[in-house]
N, C-alpha and C. Protein backbone atom coordinates (compact mmCIF):
# COMPACT_ATOMS: atom_id res chain seq x y z
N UNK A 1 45.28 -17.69 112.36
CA UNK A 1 44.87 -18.98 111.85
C UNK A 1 45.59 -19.27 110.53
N UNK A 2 46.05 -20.11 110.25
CA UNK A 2 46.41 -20.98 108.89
C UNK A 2 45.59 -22.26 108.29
N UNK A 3 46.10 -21.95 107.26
CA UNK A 3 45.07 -23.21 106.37
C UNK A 3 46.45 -23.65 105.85
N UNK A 4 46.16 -25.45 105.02
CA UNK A 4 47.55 -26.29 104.19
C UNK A 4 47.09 -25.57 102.52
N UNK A 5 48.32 -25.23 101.89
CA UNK A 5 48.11 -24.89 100.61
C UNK A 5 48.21 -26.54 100.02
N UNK A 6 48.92 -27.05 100.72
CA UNK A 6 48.89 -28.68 99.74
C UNK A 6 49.01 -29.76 100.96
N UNK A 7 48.77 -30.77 100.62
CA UNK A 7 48.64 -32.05 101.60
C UNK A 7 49.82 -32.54 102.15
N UNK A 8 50.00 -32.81 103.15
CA UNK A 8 51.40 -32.93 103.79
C UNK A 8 51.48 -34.43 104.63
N UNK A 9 52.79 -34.93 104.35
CA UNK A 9 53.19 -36.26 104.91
C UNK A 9 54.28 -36.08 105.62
N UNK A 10 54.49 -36.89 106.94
CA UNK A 10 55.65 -37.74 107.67
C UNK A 10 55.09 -38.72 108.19
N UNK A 11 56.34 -39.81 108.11
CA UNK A 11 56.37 -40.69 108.94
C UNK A 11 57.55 -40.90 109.98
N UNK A 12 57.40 -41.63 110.81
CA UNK A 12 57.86 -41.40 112.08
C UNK A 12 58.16 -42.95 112.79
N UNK A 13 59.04 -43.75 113.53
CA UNK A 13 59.23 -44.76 114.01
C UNK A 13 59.52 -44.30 115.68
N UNK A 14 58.61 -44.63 116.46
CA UNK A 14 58.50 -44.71 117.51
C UNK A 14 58.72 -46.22 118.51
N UNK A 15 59.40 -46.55 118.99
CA UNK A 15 59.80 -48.08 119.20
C UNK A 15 58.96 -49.17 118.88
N UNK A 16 59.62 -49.31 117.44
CA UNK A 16 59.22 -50.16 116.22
C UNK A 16 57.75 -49.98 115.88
N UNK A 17 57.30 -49.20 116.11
CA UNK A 17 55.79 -48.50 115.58
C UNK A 17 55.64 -47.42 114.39
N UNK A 18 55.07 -47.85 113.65
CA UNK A 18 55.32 -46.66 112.32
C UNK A 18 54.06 -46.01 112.16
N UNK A 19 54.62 -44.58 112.71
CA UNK A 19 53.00 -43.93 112.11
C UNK A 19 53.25 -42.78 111.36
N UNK A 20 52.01 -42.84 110.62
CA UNK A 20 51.82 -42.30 109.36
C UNK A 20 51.18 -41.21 109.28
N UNK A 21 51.83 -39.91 109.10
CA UNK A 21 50.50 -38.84 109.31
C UNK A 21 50.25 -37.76 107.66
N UNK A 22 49.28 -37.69 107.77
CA UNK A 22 48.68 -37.31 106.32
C UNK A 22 47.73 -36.02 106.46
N UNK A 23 48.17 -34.67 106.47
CA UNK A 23 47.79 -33.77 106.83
C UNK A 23 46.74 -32.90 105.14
N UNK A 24 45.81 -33.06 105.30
CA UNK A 24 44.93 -32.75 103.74
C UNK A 24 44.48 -31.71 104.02
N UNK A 25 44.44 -30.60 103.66
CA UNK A 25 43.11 -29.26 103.65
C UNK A 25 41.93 -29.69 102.84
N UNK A 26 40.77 -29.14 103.65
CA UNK A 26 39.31 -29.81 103.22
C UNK A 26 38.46 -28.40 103.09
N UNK A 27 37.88 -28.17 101.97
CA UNK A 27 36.95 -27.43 101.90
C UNK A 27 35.82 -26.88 102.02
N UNK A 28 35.00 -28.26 102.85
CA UNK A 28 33.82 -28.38 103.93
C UNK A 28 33.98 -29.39 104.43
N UNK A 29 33.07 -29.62 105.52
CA UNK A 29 33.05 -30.79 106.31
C UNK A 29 32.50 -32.18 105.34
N UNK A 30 31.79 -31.97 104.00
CA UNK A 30 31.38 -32.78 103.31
C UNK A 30 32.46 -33.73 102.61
N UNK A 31 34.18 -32.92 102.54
CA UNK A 31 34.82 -33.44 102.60
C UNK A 31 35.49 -35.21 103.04
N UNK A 32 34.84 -34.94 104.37
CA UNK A 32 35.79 -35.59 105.35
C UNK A 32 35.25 -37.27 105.08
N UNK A 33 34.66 -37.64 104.78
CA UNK A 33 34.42 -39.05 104.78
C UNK A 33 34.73 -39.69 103.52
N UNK A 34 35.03 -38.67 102.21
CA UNK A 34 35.54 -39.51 100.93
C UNK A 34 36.99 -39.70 101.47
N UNK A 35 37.44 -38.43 101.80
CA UNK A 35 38.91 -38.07 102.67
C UNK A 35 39.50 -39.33 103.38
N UNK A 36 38.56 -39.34 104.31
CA UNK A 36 39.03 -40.47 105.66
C UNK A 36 38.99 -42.44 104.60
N UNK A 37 38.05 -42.01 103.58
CA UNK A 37 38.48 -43.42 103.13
C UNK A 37 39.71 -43.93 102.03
N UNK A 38 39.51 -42.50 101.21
CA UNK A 38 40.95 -42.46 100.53
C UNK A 38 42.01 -42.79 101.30
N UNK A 39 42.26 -42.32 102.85
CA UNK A 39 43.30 -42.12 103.91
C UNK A 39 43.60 -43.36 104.27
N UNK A 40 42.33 -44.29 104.52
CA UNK A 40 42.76 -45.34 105.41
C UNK A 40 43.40 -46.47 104.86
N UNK A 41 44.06 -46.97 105.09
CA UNK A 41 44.90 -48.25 105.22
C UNK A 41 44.22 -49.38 105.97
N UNK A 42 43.86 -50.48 105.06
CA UNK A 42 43.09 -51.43 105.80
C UNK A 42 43.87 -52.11 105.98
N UNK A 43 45.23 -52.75 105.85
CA UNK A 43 46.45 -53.33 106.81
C UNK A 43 46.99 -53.16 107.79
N UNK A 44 46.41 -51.38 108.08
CA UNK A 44 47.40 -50.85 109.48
C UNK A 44 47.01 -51.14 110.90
N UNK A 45 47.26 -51.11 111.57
CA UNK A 45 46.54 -51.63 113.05
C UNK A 45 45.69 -50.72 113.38
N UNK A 46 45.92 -49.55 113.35
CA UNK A 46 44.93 -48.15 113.48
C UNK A 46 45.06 -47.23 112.34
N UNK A 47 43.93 -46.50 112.32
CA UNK A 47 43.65 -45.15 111.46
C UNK A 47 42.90 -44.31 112.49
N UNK A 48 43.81 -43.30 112.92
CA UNK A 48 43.30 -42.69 113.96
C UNK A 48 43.67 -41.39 113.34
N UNK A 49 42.27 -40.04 113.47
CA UNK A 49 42.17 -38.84 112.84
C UNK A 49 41.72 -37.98 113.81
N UNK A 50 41.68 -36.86 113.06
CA UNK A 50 41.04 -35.64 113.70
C UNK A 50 41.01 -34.69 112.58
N UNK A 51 39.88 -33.97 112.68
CA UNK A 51 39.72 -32.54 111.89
C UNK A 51 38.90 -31.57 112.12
N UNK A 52 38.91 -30.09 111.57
CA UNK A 52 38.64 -28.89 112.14
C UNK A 52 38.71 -28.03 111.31
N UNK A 53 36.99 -27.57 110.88
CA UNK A 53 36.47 -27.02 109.72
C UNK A 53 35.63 -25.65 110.60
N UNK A 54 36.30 -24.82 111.28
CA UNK A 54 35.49 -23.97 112.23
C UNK A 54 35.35 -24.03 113.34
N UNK A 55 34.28 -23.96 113.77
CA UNK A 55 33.48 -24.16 115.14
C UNK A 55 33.65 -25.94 114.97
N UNK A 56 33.38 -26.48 113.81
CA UNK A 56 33.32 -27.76 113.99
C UNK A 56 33.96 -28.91 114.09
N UNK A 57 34.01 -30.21 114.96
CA UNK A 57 35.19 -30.94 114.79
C UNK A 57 34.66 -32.21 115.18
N UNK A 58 35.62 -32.85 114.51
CA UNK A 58 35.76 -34.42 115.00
C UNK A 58 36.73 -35.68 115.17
N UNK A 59 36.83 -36.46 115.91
CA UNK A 59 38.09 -37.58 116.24
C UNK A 59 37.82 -38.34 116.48
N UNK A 60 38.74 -39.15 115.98
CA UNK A 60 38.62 -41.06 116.23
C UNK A 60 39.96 -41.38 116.99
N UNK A 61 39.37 -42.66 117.69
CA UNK A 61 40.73 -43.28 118.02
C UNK A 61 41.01 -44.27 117.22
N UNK A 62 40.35 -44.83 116.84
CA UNK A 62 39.96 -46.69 116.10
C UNK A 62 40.87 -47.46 116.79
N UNK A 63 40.16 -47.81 117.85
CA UNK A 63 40.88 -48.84 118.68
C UNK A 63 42.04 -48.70 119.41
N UNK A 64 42.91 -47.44 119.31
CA UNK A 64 43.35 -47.27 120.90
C UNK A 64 42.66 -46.89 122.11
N UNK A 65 43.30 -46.98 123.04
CA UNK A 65 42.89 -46.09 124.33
C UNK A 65 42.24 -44.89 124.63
N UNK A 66 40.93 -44.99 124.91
CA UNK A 66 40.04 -43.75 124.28
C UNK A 66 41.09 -42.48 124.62
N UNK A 67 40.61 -41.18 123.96
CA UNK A 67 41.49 -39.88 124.03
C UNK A 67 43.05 -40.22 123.81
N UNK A 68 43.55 -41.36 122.91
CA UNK A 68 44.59 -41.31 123.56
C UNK A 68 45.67 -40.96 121.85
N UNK A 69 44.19 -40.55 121.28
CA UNK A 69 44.78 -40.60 119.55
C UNK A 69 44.42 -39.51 119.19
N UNK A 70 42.91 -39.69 118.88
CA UNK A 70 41.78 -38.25 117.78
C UNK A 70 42.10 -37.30 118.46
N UNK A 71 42.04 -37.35 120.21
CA UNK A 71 42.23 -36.04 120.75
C UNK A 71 43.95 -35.25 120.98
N UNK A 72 44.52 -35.84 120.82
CA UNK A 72 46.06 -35.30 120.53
C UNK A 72 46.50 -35.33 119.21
N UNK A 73 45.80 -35.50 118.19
CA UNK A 73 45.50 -35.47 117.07
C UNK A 73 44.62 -33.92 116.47
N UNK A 74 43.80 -33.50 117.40
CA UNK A 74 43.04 -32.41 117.31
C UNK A 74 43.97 -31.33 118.30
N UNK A 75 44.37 -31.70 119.48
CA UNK A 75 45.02 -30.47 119.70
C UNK A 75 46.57 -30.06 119.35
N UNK A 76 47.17 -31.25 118.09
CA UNK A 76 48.08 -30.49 117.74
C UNK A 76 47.59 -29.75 116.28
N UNK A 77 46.62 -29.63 115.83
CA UNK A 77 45.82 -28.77 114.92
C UNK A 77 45.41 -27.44 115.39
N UNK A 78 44.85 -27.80 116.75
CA UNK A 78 44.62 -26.21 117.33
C UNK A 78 46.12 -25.90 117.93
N UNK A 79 46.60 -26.53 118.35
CA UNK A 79 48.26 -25.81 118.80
C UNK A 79 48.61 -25.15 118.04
N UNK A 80 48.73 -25.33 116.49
CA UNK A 80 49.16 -24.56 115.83
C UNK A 80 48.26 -23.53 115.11
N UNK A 81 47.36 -23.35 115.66
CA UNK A 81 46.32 -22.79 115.01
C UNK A 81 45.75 -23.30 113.36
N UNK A 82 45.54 -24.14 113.13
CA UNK A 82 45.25 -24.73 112.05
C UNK A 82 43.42 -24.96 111.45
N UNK A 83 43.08 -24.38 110.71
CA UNK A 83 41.78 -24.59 110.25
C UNK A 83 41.52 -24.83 109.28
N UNK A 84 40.15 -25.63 108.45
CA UNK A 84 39.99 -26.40 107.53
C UNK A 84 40.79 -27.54 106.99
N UNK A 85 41.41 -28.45 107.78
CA UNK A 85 41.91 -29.53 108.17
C UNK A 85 41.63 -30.91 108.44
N UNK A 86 41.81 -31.58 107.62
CA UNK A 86 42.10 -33.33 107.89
C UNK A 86 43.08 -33.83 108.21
N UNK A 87 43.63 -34.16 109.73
CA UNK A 87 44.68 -34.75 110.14
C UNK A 87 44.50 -36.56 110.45
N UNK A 88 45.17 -37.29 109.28
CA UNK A 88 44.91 -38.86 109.35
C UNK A 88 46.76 -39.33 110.04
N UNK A 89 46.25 -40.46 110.93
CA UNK A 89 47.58 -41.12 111.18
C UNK A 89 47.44 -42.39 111.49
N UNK A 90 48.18 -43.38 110.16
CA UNK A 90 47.98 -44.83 110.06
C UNK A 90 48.94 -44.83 111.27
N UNK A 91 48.87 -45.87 112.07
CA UNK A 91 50.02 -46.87 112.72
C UNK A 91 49.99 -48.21 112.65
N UNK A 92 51.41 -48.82 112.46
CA UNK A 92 51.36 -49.90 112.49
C UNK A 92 52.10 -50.33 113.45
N UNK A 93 51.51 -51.44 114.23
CA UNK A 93 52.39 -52.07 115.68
C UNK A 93 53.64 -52.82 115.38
N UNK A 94 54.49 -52.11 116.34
CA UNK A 94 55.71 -53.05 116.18
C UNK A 94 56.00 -53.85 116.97
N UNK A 95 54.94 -53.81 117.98
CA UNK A 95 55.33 -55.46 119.05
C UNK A 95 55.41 -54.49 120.75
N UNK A 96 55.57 -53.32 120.86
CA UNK A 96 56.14 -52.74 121.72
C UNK A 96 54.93 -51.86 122.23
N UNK A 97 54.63 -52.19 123.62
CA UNK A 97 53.02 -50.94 124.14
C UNK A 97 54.19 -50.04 124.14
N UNK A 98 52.96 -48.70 124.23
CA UNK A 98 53.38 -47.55 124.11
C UNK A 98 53.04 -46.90 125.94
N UNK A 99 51.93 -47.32 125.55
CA UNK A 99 51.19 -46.57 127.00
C UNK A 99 50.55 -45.58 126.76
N UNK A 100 49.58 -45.32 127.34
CA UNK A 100 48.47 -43.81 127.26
C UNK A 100 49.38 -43.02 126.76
N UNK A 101 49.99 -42.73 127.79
CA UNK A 101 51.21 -41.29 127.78
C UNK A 101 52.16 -41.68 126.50
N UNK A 102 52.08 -42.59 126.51
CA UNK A 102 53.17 -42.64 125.30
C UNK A 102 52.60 -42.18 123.78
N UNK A 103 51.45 -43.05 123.49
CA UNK A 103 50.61 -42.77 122.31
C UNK A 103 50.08 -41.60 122.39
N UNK A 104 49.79 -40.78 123.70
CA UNK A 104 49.40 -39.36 123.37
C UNK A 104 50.49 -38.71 122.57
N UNK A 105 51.59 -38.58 123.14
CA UNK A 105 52.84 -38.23 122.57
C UNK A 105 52.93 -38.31 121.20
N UNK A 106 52.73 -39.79 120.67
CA UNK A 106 53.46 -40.12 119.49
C UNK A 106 52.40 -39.42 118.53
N UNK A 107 51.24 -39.94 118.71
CA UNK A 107 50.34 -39.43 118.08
C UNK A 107 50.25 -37.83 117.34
N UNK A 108 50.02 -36.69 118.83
CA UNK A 108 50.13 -35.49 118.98
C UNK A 108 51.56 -34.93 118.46
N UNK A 109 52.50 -35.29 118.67
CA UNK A 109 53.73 -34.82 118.25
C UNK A 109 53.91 -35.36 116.58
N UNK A 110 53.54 -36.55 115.96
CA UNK A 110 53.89 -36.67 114.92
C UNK A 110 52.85 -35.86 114.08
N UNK A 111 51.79 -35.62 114.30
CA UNK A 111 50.69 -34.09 113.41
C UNK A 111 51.20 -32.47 113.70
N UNK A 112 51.74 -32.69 115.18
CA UNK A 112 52.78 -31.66 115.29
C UNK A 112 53.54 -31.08 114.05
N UNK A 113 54.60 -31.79 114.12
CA UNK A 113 55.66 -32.43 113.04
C UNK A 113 55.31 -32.07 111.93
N UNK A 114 54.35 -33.03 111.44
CA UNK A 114 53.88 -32.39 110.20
C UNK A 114 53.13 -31.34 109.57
N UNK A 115 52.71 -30.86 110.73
CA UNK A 115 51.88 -29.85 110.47
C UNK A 115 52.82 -28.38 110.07
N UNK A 116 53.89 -28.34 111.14
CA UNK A 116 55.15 -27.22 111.50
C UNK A 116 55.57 -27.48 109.55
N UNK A 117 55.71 -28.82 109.63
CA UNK A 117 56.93 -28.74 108.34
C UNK A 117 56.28 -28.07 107.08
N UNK A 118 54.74 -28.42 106.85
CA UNK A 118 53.78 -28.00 105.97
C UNK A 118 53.77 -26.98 105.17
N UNK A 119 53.27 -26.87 103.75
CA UNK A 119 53.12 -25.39 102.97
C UNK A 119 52.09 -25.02 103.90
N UNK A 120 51.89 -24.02 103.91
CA UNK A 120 50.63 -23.28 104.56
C UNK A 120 50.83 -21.95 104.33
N UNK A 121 49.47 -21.22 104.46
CA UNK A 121 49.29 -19.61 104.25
C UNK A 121 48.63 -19.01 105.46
N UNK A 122 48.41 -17.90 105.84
CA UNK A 122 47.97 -17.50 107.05
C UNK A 122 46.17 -17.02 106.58
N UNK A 123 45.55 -17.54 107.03
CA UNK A 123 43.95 -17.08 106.79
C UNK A 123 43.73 -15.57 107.12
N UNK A 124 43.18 -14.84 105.97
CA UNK A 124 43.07 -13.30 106.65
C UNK A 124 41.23 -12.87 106.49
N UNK A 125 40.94 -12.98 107.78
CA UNK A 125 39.46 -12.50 107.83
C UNK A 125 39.20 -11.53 106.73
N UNK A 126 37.84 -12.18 105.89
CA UNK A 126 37.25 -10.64 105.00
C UNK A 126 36.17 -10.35 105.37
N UNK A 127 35.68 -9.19 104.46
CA UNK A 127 34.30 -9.23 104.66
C UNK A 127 33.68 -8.95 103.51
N UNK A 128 32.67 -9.28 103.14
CA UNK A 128 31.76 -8.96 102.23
C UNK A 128 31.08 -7.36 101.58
N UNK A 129 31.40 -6.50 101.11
CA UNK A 129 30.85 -5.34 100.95
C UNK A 129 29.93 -5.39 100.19
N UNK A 130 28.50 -5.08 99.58
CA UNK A 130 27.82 -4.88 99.09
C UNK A 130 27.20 -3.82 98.79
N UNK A 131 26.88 -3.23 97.74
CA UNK A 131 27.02 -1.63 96.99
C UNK A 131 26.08 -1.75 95.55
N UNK A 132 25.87 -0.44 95.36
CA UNK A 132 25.09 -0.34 94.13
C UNK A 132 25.61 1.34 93.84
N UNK A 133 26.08 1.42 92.70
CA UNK A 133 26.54 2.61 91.75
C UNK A 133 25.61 2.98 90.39
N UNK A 134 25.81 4.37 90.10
CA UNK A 134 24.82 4.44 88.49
C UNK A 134 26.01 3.82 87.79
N UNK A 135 25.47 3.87 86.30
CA UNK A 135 26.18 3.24 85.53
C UNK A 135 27.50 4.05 85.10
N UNK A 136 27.35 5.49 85.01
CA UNK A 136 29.07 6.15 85.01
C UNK A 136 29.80 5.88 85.71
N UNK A 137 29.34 5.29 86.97
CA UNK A 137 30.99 4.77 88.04
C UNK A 137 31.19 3.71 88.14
N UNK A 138 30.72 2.87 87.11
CA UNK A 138 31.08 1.52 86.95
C UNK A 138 32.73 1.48 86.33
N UNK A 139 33.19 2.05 85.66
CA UNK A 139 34.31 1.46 85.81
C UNK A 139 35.55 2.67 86.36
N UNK A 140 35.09 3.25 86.93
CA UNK A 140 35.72 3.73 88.34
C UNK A 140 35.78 2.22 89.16
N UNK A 141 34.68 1.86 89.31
CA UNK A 141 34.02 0.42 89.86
C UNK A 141 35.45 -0.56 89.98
N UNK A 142 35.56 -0.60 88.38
CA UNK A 142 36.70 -1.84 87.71
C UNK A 142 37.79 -1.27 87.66
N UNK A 143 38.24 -0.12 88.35
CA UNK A 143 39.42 0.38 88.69
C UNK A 143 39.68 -0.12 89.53
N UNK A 144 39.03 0.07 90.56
CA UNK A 144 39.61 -0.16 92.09
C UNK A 144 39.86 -1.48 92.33
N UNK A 145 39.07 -2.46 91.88
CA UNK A 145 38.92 -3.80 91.99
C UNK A 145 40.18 -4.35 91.21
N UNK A 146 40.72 -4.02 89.99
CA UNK A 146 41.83 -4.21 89.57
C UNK A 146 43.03 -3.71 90.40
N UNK A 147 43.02 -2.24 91.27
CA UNK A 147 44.04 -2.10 91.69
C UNK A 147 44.34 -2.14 93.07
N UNK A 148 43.22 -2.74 93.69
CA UNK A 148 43.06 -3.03 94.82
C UNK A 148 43.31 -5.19 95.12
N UNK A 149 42.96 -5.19 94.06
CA UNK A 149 42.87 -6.74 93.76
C UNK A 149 42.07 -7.10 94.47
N UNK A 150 40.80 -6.77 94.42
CA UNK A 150 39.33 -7.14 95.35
C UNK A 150 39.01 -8.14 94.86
N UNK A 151 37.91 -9.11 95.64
CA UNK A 151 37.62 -10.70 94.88
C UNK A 151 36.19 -10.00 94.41
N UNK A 152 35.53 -10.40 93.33
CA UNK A 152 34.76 -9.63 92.81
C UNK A 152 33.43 -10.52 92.90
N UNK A 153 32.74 -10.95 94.06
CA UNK A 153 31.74 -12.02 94.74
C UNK A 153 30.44 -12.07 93.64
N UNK A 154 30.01 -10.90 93.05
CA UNK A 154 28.47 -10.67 92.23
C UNK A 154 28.69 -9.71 91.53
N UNK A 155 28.01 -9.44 90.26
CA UNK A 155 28.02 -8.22 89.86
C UNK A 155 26.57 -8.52 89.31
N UNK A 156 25.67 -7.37 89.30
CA UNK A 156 24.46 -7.34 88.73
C UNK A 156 23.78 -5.95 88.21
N UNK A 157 23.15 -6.11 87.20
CA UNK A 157 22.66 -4.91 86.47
C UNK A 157 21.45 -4.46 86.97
N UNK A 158 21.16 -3.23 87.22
CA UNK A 158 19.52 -2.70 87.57
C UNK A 158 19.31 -1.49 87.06
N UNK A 159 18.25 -1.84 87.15
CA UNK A 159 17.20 -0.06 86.54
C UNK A 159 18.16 0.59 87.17
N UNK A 160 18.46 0.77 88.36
CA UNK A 160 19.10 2.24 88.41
C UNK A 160 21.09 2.32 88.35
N UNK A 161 21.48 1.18 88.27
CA UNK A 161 22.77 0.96 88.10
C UNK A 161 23.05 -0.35 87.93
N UNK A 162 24.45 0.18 88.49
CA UNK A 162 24.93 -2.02 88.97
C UNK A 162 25.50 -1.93 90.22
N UNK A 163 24.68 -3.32 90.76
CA UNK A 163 25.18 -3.98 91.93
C UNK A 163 26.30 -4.51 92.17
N UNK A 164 27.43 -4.41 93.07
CA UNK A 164 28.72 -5.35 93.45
C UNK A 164 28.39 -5.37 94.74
N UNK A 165 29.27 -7.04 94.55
CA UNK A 165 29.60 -7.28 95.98
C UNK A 165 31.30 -7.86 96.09
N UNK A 166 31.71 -6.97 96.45
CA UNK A 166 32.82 -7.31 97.12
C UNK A 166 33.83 -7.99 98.31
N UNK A 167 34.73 -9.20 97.91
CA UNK A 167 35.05 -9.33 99.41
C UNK A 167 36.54 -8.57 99.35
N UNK A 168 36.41 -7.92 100.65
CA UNK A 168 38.29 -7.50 101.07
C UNK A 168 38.46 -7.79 102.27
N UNK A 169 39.77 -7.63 102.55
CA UNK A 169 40.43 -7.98 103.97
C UNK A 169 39.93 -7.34 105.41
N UNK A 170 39.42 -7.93 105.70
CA UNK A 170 38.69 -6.96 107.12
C UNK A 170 38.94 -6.06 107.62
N UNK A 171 40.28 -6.02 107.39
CA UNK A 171 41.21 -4.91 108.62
C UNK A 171 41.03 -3.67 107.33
N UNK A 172 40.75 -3.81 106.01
CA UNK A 172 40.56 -3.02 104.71
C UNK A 172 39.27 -2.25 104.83
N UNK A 173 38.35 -3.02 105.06
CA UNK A 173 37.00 -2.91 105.02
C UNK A 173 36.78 -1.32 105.29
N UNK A 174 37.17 -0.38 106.46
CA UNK A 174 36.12 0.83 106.40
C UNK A 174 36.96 1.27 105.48
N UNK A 175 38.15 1.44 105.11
CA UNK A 175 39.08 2.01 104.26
C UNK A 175 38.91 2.21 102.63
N UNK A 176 38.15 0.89 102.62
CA UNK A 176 37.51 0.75 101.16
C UNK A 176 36.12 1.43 101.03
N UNK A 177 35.03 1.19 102.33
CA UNK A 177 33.92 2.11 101.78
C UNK A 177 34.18 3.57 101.57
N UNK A 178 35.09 4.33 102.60
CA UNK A 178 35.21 5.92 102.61
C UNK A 178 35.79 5.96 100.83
N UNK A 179 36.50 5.04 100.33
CA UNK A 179 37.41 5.41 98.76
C UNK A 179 36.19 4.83 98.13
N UNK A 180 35.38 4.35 98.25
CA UNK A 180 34.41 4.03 97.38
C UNK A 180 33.00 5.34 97.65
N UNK A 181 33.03 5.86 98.50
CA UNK A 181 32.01 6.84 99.04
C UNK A 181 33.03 8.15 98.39
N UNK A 182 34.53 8.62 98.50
CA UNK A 182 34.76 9.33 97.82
C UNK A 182 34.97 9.02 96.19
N UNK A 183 34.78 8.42 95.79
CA UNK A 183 34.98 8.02 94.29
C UNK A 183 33.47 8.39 93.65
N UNK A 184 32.49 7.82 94.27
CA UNK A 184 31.06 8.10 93.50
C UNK A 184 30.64 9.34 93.98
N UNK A 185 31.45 9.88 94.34
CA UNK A 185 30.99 11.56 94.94
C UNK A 185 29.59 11.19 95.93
N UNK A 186 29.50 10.14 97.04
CA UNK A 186 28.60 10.31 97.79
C UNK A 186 27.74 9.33 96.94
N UNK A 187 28.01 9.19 96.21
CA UNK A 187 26.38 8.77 95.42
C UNK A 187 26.13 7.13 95.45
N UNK A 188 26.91 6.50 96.47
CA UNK A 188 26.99 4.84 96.20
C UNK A 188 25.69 4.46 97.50
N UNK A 189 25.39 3.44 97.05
CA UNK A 189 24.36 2.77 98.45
C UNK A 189 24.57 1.54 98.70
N UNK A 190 25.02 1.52 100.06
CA UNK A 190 25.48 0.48 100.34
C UNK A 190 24.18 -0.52 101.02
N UNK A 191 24.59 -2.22 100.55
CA UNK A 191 23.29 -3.05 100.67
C UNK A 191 22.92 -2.78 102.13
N UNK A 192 23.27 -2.34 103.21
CA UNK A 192 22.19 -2.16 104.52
C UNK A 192 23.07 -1.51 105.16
N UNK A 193 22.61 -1.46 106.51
CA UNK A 193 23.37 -0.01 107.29
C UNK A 193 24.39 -0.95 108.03
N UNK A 194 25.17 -1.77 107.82
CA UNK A 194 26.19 -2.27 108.88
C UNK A 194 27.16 -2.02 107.82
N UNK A 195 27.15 -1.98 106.35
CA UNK A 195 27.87 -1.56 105.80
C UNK A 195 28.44 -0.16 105.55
């Protein structure tokens, strides 16, 4: 999966039709409706979108041929494997039908397009570790996390130590509890047994 590090544009002339595609990374779905109005163009003949925040999604045609926009709009997002995504594409008519088949095309291929050309980074599953140490292996603690470059999610103080929670790279994950289980000599407790 990939996510956009920054917002991405092409435009495209399809027989005398200009469409506009505006590819944004969104950080929840709460996103999407300041998004879609910043996006739209109230001169253009259509504002036709799609986006895909997970499991979740949604598409418009605005006034073409149903499926014939949002949804080739959404599967050139999953074509490329693309997640947390706002894909907008103004068009403006140039006098010339396209046809179903045609606007699937133009549509789907110009988010294509822009999507391929895009900054982007590759999403790497983490997971969450959660742990509690006495207070001497705390910065054993702030070793590893510095030289591991762990994202450092909580830290909290208790009667009997301090709490972290850590996120690392999934494929990291048992690799980090065994160096964290040999570092406190055994002595770490991890927040429940799946950890």
């Amino acid at each position: 999966m990939f996510r956009l590090t920054d917002s991405a544009h092409l435009c495209v002339e399809i027989k005398k039709s200009r469409f506009i595609a505006t590819c944004i990374p969104i950080a929840s779905t709460d996103d999407v409706p300041d998004a879609l109005q910043r996006l739209r163009a109230d001169d253009a003949t259509h504002n036709c979108w799609a986006w895909r925040f997970g499991d979740a999604y949604r598409f418009c045609d605005d006034g073409e041929p149903g499926s014939s926009a949002g949804r080739p709009i959404l599967a050139a997002i999953d074509g490329q494997s693309f997640d947390a995504v706002l894909a907008h594409v103004t068009r403006y008519f140039g006098g010339i039908k396209l046809g179903v088949g045609g606007l699937v095309r133009a549509y789907g291929n110009t988010v294509a397009e822009c999507l391929r050309t895009a900054q982007k980074e590759e999403i790497v599953p983490r997971t969450v570790i959660g742990f509690s140490v006495a207070f001497a292996d705390t910065y054993a603690i702030y070793g590893i996390i510095t030289q591991q470059k762990l994202i450092k999610i909580d830290e909290r103080y208790t009667e009997q130590g301090v709490f972290f929670e850590l996120s690392v790279e999934s494929n990291r994950a048992n690799t980090l509890r065994q160096e964290l289980i040999n570092l406190t000599r055994g002595q770490i407790r991890f927040a429940n047994a799946s950890q």
